[in-house]
Protein backbone atom coordinates (compact mmCIF):
# COMPACT_ATOMS: atom_id res chain seq x y z
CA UNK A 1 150.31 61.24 59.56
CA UNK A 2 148.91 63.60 62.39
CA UNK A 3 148.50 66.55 62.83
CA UNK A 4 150.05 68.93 65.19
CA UNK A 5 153.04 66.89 64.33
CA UNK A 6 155.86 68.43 66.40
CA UNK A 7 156.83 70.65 69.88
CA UNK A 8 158.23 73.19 67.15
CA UNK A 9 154.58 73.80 66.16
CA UNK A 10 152.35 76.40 68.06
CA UNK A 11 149.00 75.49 67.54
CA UNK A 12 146.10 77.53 67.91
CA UNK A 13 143.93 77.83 70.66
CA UNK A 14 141.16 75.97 69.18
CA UNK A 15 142.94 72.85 68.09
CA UNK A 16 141.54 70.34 65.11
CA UNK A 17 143.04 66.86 66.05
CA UNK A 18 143.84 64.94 62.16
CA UNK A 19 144.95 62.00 61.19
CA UNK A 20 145.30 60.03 57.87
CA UNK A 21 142.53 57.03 57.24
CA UNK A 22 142.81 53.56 59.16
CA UNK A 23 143.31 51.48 56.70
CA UNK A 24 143.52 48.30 58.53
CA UNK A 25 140.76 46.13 59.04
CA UNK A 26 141.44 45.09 62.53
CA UNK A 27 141.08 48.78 64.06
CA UNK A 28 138.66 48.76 66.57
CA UNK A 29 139.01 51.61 67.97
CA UNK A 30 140.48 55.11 68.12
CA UNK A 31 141.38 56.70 71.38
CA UNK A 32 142.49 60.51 72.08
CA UNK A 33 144.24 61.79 74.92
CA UNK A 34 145.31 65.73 75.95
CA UNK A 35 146.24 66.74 78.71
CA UNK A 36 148.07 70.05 79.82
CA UNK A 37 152.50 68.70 81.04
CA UNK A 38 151.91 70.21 83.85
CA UNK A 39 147.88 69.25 84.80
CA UNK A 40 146.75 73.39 84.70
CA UNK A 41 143.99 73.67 82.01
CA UNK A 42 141.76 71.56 79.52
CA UNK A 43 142.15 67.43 79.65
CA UNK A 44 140.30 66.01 76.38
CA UNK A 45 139.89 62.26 75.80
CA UNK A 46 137.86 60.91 73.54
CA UNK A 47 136.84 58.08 71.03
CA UNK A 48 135.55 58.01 67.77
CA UNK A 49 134.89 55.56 65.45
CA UNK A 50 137.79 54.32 63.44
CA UNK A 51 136.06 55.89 60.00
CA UNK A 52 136.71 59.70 61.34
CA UNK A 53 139.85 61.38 60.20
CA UNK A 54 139.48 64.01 63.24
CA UNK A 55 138.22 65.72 65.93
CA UNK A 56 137.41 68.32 67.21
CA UNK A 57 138.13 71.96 67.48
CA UNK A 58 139.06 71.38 71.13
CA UNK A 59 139.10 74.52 72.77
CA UNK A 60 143.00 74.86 74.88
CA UNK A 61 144.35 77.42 76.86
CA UNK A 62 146.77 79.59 75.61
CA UNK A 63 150.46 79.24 76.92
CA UNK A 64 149.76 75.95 78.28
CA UNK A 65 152.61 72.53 76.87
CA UNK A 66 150.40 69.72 76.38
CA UNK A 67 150.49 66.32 75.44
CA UNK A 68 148.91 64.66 72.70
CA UNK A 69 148.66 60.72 72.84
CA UNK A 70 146.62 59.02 69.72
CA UNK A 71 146.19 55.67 69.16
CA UNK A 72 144.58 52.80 66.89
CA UNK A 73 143.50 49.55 69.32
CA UNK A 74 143.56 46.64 67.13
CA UNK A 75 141.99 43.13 67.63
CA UNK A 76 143.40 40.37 66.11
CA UNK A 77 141.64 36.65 65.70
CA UNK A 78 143.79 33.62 66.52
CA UNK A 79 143.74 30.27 66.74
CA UNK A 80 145.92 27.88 68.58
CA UNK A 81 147.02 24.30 68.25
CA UNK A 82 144.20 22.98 69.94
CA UNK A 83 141.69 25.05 68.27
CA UNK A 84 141.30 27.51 70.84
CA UNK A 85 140.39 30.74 69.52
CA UNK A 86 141.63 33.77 71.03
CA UNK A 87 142.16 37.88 70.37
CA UNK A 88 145.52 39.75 70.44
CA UNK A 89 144.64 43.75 71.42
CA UNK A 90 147.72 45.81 70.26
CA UNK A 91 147.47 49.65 70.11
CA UNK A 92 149.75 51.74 67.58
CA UNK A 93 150.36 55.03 69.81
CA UNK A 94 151.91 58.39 68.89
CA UNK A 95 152.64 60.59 71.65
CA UNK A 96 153.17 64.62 70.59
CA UNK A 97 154.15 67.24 72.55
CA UNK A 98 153.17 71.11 71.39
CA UNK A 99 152.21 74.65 72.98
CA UNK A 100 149.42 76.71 72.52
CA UNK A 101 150.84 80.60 71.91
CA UNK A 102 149.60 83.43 74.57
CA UNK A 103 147.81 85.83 72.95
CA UNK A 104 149.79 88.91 73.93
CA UNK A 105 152.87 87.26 72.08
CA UNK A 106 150.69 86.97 69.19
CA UNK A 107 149.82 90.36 69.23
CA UNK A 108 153.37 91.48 69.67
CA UNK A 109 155.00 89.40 67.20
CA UNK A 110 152.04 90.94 64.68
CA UNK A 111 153.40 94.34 65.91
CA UNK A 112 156.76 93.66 65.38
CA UNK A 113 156.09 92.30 61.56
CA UNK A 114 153.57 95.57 60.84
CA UNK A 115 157.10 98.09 62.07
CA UNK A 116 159.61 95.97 60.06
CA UNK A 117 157.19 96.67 56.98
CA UNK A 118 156.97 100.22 57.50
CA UNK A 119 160.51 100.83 57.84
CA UNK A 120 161.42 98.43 54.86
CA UNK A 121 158.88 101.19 52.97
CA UNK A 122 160.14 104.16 54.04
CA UNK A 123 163.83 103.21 53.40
């Protein structure tokens, strides 16, 4: 599981990247990826070691779409029929999409909630 998980999400400006425990033992390696769709604001990427369960906060800019892309690399040990040992690399990758809210709309939906309380009082 990671979190942000979808494109109906808004995530905050100062994002905390999460992910459940790697479990298996041929992780080698964890690799983040974020970039702003449409290559106007903050690109992350970044590795840490397959033990960590997140990173960050990253630090985004608001009203930006960006791109999440996590993955596990994986080494695998073989042998072959001639007793040739070799290493299969697979990565498990999740790509997300998600935007980061403007402030102002913030604000304004805030606004919006405080008046619809008021006049659900006074009624």
């Amino acid at each position: 599981m990671l979190s942000p998980s979808h494109l109906a999400v808004d995530v905050p400006a100062n994002l905390l990247i999460a992910w459940d425990e790697c479990t298996d033992p041929a992780a080698t390696g964890v690799g983040i990826e974020l970039e702003p769709k449409d290559g106007i604001g903050v690109s992350v990427e970044a590795h840490p070691p397959v033990s960590e369960t997140q990173y960050g906060p990253v630090s985004l800019t608001p009203g930006i779409e960006y791109v999440l892309q996590f993955d596990f690399g994986h080494a695998y040990r073989r042998t072959n029929a001639d007793g040739i040992e070799y290493v299969v690399d697979t990565d498990s990758e999740r790509k997300l999409s998600f935007t980061t809210p403007e402030p102002a709309a913030g604000s304004l939906l805030g606004l919006g909630a405080v008046m619809l309380l008021r006049r659900r009082r006074k009624g």
